[in-house]
PDB file of N, CA and C in Angstrom:
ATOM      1  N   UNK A   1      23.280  13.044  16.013  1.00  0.00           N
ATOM      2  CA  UNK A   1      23.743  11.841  15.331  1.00  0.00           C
ATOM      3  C   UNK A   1      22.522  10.965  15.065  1.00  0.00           C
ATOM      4  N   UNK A   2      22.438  10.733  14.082  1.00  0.00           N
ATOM      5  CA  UNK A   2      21.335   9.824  13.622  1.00  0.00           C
ATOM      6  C   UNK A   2      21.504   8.444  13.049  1.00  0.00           C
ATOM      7  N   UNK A   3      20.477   7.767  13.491  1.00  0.00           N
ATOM      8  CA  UNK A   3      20.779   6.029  13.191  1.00  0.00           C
ATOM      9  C   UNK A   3      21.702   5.422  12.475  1.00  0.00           C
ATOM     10  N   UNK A   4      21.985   6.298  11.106  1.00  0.00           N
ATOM     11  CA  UNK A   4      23.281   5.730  10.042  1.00  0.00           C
ATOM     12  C   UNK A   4      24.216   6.240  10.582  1.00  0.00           C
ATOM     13  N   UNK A   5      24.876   7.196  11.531  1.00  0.00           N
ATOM     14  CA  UNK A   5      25.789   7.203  11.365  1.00  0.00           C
ATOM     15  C   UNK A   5      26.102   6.619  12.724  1.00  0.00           C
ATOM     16  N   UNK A   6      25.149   6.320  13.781  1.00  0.00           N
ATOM     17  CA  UNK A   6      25.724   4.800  14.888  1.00  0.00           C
ATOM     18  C   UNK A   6      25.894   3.798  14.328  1.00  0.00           C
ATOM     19  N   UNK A   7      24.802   3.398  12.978  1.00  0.00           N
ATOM     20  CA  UNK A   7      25.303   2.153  12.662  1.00  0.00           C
ATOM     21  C   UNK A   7      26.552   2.225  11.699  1.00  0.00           C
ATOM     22  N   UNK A   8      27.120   3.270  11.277  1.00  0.00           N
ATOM     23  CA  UNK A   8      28.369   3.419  10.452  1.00  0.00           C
ATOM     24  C   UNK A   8      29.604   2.943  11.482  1.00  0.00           C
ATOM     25  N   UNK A   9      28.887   3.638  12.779  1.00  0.00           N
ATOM     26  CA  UNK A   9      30.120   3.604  13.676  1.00  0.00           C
ATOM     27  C   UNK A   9      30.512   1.835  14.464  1.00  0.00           C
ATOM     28  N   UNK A  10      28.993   1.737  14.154  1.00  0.00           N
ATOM     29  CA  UNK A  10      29.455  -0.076  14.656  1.00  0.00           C
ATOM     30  C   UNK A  10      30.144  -0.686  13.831  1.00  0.00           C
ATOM     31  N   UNK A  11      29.629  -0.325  12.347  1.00  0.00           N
ATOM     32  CA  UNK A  11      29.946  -1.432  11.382  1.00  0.00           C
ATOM     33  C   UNK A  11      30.501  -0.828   9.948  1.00  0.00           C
ATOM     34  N   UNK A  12      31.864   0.051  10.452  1.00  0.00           N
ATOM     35  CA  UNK A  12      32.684   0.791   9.336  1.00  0.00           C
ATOM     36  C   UNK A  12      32.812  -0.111   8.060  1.00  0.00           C
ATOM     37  N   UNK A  13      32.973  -1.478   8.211  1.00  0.00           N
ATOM     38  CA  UNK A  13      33.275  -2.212   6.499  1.00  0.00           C
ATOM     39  C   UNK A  13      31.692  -2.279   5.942  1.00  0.00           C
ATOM     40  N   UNK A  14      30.769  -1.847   6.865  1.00  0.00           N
ATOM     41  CA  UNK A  14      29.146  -2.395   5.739  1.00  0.00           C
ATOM     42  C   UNK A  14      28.985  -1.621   5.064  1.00  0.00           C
ATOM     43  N   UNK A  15      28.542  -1.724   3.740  1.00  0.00           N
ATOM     44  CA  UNK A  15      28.271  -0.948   2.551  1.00  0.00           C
ATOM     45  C   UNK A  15      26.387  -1.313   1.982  1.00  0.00           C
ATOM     46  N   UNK A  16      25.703  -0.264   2.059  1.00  0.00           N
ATOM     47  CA  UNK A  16      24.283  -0.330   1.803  1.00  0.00           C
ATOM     48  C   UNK A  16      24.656  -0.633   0.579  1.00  0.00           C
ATOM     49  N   UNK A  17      23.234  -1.784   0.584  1.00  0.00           N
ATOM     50  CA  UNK A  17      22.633  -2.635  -0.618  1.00  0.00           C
ATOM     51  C   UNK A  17      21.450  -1.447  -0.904  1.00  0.00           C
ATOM     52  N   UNK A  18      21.895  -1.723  -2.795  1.00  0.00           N
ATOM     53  CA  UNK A  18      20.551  -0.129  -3.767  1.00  0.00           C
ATOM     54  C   UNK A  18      19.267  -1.037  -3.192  1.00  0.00           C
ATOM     55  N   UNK A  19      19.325  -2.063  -2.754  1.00  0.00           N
ATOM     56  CA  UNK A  19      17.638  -2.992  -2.570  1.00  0.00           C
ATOM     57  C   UNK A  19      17.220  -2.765  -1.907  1.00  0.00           C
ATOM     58  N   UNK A  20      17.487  -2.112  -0.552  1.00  0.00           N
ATOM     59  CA  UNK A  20      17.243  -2.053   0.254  1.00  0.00           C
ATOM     60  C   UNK A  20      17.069  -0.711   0.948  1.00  0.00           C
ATOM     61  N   UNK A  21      17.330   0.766  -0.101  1.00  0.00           N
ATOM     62  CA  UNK A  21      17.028   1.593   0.153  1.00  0.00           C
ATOM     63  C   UNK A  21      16.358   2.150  -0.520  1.00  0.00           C
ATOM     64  N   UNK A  22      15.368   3.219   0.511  1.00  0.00           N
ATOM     65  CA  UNK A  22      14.115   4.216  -0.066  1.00  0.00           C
ATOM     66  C   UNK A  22      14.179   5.137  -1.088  1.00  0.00           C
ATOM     67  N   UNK A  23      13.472   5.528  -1.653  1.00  0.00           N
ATOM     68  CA  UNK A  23      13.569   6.247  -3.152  1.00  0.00           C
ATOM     69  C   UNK A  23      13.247   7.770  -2.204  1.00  0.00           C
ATOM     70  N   UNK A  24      13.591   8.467  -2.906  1.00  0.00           N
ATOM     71  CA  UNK A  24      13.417  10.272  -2.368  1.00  0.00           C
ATOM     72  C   UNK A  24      12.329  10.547  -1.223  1.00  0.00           C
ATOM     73  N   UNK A  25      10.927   9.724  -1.674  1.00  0.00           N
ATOM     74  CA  UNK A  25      10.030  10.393  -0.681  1.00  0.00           C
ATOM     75  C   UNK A  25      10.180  10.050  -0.126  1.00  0.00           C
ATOM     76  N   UNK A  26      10.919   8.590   0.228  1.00  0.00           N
ATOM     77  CA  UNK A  26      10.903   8.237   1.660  1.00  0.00           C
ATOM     78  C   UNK A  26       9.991   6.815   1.321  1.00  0.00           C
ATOM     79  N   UNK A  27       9.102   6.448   0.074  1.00  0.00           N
ATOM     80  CA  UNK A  27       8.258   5.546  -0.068  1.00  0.00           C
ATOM     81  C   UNK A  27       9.076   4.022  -1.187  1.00  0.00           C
ATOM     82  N   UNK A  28       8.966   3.068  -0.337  1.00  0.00           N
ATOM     83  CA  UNK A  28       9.123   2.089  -1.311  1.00  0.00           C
ATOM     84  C   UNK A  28       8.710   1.952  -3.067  1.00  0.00           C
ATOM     85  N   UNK A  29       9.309   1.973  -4.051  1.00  0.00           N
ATOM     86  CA  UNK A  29       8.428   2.186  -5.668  1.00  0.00           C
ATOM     87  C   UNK A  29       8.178   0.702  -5.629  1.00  0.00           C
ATOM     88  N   UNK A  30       6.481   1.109  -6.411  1.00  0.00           N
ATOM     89  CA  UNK A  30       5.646   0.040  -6.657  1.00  0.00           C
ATOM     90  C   UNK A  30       5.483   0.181  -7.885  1.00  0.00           C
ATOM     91  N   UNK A  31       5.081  -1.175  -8.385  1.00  0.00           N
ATOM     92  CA  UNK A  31       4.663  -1.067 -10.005  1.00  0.00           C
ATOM     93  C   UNK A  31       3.711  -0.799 -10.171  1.00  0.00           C
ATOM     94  N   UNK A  32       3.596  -0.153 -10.919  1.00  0.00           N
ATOM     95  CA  UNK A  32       2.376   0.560 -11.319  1.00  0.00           C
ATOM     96  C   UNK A  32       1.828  -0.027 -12.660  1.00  0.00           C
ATOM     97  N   UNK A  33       0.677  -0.611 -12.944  1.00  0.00           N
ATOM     98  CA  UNK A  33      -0.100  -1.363 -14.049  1.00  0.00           C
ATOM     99  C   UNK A  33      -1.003  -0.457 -14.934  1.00  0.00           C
ATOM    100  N   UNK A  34      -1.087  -0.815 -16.135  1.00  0.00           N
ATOM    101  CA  UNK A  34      -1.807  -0.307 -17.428  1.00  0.00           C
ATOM    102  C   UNK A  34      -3.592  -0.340 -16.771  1.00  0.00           C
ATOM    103  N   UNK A  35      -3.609  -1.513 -16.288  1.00  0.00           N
ATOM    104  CA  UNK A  35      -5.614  -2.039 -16.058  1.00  0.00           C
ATOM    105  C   UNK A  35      -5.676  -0.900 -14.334  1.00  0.00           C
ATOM    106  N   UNK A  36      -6.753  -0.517 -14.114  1.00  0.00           N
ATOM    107  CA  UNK A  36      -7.268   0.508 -13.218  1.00  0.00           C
ATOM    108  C   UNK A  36      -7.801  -0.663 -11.899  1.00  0.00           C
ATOM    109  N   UNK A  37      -7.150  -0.347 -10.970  1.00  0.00           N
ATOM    110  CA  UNK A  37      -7.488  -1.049  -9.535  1.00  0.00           C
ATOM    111  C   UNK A  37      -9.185  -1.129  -9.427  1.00  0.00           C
ATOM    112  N   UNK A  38      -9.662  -2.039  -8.886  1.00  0.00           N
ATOM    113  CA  UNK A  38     -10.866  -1.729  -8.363  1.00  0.00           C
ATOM    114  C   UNK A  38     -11.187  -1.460  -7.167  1.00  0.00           C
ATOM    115  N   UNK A  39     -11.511  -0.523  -7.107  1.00  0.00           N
ATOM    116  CA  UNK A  39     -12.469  -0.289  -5.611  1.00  0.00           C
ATOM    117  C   UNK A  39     -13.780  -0.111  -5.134  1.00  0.00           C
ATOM    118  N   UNK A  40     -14.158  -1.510  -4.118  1.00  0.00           N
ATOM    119  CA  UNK A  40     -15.957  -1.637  -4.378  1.00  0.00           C
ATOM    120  C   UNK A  40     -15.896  -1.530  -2.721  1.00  0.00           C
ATOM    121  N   UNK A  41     -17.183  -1.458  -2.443  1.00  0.00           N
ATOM    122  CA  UNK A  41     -18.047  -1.405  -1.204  1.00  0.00           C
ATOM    123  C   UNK A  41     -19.195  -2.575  -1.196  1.00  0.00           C
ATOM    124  N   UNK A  42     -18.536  -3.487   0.451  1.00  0.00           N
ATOM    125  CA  UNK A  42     -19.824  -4.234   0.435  1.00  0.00           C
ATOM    126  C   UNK A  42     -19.705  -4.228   1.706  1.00  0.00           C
ATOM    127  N   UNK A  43     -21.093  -4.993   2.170  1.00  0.00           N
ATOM    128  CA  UNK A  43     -21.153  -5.103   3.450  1.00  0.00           C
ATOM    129  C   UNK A  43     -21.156  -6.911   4.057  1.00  0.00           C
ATOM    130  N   UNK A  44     -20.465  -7.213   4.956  1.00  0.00           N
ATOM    131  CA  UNK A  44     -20.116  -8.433   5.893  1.00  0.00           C
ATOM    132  C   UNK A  44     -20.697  -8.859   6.900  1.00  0.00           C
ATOM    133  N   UNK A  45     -21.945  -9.310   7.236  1.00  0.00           N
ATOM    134  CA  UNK A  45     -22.403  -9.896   8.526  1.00  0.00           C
ATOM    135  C   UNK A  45     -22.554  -8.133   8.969  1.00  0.00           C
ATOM    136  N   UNK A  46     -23.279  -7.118   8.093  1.00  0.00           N
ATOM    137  CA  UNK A  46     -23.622  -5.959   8.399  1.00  0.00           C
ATOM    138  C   UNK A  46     -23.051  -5.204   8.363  1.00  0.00           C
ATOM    139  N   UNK A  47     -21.477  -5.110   8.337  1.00  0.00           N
ATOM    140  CA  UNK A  47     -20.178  -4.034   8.677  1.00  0.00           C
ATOM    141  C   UNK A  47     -19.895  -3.841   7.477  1.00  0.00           C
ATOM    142  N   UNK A  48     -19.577  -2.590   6.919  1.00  0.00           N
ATOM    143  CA  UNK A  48     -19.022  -2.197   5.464  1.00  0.00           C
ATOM    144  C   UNK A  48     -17.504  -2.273   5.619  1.00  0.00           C
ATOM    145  N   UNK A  49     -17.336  -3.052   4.328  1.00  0.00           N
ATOM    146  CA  UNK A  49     -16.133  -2.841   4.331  1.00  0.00           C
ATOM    147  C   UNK A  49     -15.340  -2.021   2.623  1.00  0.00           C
ATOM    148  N   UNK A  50     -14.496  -1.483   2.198  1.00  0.00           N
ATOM    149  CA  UNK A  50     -13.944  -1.706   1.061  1.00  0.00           C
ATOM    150  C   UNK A  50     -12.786  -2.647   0.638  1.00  0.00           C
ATOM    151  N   UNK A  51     -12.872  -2.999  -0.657  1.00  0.00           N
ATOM    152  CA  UNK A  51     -12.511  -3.650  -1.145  1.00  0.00           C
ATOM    153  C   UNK A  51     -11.374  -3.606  -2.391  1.00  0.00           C
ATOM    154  N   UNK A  52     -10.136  -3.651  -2.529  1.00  0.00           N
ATOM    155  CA  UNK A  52      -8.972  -2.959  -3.646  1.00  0.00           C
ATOM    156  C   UNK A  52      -8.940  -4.362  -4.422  1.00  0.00           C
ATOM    157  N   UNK A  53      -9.245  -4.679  -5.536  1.00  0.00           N
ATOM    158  CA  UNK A  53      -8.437  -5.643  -6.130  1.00  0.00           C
ATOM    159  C   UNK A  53      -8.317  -5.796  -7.423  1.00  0.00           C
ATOM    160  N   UNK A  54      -7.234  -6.234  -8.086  1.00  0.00           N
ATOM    161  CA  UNK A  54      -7.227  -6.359 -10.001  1.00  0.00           C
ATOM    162  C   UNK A  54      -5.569  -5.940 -10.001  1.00  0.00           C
ATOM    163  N   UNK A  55      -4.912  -6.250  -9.174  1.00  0.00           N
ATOM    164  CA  UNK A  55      -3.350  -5.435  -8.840  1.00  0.00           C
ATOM    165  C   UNK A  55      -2.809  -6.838  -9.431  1.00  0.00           C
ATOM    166  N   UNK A  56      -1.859  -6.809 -10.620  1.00  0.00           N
ATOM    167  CA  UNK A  56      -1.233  -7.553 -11.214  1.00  0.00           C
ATOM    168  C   UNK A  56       0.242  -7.679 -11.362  1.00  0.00           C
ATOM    169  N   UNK A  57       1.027  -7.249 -10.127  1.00  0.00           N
ATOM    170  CA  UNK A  57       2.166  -7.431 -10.265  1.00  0.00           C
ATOM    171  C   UNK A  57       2.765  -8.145  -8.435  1.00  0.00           C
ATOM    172  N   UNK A  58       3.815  -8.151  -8.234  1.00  0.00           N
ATOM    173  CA  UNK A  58       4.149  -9.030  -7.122  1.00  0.00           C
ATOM    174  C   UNK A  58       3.051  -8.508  -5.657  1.00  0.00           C
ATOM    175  N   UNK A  59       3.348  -9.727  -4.895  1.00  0.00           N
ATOM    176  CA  UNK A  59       2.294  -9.973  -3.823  1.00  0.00           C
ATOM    177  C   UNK A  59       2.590  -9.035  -3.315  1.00  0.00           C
ATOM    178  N   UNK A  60       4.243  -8.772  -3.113  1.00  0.00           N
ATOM    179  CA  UNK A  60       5.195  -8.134  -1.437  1.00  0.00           C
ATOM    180  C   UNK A  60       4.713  -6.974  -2.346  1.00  0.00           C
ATOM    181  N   UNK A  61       4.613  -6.196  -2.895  1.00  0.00           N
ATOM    182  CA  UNK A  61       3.797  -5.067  -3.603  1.00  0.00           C
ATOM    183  C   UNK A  61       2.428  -4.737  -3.067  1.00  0.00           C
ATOM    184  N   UNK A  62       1.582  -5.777  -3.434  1.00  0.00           N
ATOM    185  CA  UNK A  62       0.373  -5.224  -3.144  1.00  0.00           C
ATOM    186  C   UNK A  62      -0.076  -5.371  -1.090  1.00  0.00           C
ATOM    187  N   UNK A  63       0.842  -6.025  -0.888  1.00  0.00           N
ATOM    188  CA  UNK A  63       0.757  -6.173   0.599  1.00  0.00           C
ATOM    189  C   UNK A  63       1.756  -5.017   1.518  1.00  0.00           C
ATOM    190  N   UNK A  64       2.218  -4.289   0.579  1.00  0.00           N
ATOM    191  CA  UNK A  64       3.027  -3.590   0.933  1.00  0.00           C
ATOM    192  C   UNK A  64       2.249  -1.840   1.220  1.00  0.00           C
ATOM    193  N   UNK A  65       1.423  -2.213  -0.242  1.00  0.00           N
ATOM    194  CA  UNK A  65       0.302  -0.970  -0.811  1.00  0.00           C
ATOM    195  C   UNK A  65      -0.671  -0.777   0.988  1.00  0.00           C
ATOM    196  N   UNK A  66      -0.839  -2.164   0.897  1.00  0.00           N
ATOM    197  CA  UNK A  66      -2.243  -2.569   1.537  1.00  0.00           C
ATOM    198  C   UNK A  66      -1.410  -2.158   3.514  1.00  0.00           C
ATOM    199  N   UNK A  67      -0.694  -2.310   3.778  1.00  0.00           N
ATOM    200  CA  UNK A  67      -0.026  -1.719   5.038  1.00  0.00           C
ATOM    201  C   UNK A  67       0.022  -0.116   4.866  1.00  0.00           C
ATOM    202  N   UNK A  68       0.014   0.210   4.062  1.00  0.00           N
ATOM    203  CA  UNK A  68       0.119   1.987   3.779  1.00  0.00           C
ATOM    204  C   UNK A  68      -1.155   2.482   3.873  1.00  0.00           C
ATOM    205  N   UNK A  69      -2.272   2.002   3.307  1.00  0.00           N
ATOM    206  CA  UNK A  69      -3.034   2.334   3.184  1.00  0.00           C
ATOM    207  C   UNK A  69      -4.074   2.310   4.696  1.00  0.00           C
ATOM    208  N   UNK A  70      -3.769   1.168   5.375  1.00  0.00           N
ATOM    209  CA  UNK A  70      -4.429   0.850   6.763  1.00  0.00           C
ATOM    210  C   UNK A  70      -3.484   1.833   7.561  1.00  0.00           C
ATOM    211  N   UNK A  71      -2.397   2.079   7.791  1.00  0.00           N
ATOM    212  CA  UNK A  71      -1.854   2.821   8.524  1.00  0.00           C
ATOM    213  C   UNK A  71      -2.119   4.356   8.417  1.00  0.00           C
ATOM    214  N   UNK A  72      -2.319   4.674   7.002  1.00  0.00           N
ATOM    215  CA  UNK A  72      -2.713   6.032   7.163  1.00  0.00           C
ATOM    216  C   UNK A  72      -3.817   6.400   6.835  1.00  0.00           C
ATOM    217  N   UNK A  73      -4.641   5.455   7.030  1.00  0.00           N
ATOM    218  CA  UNK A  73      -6.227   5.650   7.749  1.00  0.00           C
ATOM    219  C   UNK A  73      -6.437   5.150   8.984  1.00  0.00           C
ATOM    220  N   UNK A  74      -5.256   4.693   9.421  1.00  0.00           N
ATOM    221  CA  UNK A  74      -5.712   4.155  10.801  1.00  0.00           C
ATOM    222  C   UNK A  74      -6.984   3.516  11.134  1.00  0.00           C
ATOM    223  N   UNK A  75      -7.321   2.495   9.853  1.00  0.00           N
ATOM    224  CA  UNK A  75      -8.450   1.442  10.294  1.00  0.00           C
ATOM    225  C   UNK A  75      -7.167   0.081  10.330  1.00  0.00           C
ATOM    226  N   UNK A  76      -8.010  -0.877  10.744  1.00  0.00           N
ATOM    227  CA  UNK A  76      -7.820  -2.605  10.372  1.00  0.00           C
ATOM    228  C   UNK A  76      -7.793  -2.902   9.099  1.00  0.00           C
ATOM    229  N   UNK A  77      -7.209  -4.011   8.853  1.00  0.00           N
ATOM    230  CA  UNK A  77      -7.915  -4.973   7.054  1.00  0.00           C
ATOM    231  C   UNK A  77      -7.086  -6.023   7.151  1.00  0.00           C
ATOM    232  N   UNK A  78      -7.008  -6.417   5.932  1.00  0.00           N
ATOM    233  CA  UNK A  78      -6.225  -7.910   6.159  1.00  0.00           C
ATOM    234  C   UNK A  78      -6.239  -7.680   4.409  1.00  0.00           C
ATOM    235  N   UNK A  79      -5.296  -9.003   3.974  1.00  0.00           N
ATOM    236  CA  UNK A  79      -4.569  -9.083   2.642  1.00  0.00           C
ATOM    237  C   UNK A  79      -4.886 -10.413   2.502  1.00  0.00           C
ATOM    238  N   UNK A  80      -6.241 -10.673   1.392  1.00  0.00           N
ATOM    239  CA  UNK A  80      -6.421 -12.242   1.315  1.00  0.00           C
ATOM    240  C   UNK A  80      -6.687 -12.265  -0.234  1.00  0.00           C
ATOM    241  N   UNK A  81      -5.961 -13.401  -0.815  1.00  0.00           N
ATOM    242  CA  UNK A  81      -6.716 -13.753  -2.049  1.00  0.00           C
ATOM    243  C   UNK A  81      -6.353 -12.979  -3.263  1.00  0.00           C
ATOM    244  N   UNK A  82      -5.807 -12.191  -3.455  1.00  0.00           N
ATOM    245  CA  UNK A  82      -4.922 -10.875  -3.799  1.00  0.00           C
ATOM    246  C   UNK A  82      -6.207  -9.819  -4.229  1.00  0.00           C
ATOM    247  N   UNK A  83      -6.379  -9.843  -2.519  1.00  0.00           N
ATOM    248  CA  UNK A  83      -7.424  -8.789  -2.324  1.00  0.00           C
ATOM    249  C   UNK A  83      -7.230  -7.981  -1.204  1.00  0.00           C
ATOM    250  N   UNK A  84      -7.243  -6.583  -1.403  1.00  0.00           N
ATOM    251  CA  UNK A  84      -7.013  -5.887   0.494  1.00  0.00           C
ATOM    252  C   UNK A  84      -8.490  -5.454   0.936  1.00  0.00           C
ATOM    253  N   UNK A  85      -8.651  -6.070   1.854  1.00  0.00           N
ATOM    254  CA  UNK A  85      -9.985  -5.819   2.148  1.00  0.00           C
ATOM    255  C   UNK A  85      -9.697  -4.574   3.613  1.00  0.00           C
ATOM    256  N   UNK A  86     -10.189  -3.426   3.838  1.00  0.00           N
ATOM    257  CA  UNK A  86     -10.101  -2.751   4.748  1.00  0.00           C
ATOM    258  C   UNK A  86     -11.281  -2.422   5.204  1.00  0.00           C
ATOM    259  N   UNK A  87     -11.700  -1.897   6.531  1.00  0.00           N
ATOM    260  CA  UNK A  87     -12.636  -1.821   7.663  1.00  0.00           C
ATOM    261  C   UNK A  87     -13.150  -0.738   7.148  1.00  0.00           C
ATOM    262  N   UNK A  88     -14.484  -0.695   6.658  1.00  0.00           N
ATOM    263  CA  UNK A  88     -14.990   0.770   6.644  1.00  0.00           C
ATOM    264  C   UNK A  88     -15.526   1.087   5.082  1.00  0.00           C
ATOM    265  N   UNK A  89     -16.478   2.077   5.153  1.00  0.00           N
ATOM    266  CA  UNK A  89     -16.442   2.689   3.955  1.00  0.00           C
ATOM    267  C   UNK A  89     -15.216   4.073   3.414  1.00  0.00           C
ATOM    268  N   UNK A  90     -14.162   3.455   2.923  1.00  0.00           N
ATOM    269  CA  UNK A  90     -13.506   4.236   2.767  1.00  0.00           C
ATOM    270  C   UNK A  90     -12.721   4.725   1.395  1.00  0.00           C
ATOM    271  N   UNK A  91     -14.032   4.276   0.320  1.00  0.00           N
ATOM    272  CA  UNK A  91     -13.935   4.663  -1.344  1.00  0.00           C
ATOM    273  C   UNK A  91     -12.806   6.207  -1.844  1.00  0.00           C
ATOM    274  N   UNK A  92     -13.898   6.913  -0.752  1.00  0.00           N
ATOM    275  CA  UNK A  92     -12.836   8.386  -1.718  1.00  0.00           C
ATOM    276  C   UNK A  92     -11.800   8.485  -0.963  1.00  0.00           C
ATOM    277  N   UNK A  93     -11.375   8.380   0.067  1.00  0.00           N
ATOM    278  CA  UNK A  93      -9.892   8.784   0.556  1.00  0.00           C
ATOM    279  C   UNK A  93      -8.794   7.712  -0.321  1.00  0.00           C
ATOM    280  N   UNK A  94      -9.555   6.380  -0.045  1.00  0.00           N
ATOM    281  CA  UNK A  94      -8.472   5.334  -1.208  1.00  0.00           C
ATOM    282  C   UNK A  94      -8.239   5.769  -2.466  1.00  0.00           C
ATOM    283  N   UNK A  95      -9.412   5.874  -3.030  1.00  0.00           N
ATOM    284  CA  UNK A  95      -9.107   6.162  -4.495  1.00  0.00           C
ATOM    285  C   UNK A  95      -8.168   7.399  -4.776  1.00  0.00           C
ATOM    286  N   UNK A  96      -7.974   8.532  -3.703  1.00  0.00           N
ATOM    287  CA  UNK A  96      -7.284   9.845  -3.404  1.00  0.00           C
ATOM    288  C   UNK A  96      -5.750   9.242  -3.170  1.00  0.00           C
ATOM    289  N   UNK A  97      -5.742   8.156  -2.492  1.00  0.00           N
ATOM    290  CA  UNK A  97      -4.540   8.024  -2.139  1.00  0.00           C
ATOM    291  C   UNK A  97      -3.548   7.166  -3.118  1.00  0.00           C
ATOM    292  N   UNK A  98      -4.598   6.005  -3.952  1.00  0.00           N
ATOM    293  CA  UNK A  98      -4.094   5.252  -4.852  1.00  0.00           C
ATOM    294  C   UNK A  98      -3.283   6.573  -6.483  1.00  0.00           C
ATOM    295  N   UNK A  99      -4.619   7.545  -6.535  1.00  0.00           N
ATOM    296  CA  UNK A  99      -4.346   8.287  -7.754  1.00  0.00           C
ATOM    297  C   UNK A  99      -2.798   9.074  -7.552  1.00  0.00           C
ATOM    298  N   UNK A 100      -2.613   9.243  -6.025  1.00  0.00           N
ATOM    299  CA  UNK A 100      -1.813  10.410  -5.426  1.00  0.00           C
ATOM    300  C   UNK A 100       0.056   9.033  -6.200  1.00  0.00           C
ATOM    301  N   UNK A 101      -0.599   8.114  -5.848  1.00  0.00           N
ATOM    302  CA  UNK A 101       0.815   7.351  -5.807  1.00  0.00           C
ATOM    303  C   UNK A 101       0.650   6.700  -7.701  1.00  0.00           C
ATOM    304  N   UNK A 102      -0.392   7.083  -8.199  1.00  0.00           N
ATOM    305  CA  UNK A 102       0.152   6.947  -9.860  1.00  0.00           C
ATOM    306  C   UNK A 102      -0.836   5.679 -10.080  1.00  0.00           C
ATOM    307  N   UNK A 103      -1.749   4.969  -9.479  1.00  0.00           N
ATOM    308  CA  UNK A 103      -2.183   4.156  -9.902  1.00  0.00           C
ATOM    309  C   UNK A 103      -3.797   4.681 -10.431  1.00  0.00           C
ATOM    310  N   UNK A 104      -4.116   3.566 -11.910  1.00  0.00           N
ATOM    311  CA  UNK A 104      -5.542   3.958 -11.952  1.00  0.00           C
ATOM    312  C   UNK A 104      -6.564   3.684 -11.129  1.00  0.00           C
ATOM    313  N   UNK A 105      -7.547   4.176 -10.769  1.00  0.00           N
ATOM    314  CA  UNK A 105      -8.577   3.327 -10.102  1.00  0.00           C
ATOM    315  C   UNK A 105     -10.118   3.478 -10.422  1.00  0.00           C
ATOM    316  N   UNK A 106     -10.663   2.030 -10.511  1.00  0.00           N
ATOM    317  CA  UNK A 106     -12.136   2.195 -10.771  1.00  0.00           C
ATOM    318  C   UNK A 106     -13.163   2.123  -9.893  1.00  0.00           C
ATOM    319  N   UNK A 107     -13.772   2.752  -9.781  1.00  0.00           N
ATOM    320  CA  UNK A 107     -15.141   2.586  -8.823  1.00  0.00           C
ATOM    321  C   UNK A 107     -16.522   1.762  -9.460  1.00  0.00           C
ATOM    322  N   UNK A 108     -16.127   0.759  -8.485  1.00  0.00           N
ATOM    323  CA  UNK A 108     -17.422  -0.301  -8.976  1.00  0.00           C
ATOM    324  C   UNK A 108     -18.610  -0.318  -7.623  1.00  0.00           C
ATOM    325  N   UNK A 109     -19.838  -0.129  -8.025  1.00  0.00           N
ATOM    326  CA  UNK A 109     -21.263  -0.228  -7.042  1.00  0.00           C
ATOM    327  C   UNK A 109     -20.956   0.987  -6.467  1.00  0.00           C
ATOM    328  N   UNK A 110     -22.267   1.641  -6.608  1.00  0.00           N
ATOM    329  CA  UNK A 110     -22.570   3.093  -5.359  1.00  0.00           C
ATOM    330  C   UNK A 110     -22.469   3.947  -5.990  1.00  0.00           C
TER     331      UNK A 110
END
């Protein structure tokens, strides 16, 4: 028995909202834009970091991108400025992972 059908069993009158559920893979759909993401490399008080930004559609989107992307690299980053800045030099796996989910991406410096 799996989670929906305990929570079916608690709560026989609830009926799932389409908003609130996952598309086939299992992944939230993001919008996807005409202009090509950027992805640069710099370095911070010595530490490299990369850098995603030029994403032109809602925040909860690109902060949404930006949790996927730290989790399955298993570094740190943070979401400032409508910029995801993540820990590391990590150009080609991003750009691998952005192309994999339909977005363009450009490589700026290096």
């Amino acid at each position: 028995m799996d989670l929906k059908d305990q929570l079916k069993n608690l709560f026989p009158d609830h009926e799932e909202s389409e908003s609130f559920q996952d598309t086939e893979d299992g992944s939230n759909e993001l919008w996807l834009q005409d202009d090509p993401l950027i992805c640069k490399y710099e370095k911070r008080k010595g530490k490299p970091i990369t850098i995603i930004e030029g994403y032109t559609g809602a925040d909860d989107d690109f902060k949404m991108l930006s949790r996927d992307l730290k989790t399955t690299l298993g570094v740190g980053g943070s979401f400032k400025k409508e910029k995801i800045i993540i820990q590391g030099d990590y150009r080609d796996r991003i750009m691998e992972m952005l192309k994999a989910k339909g977005f363009k991406v450009k490589r700026v410096g290096g």
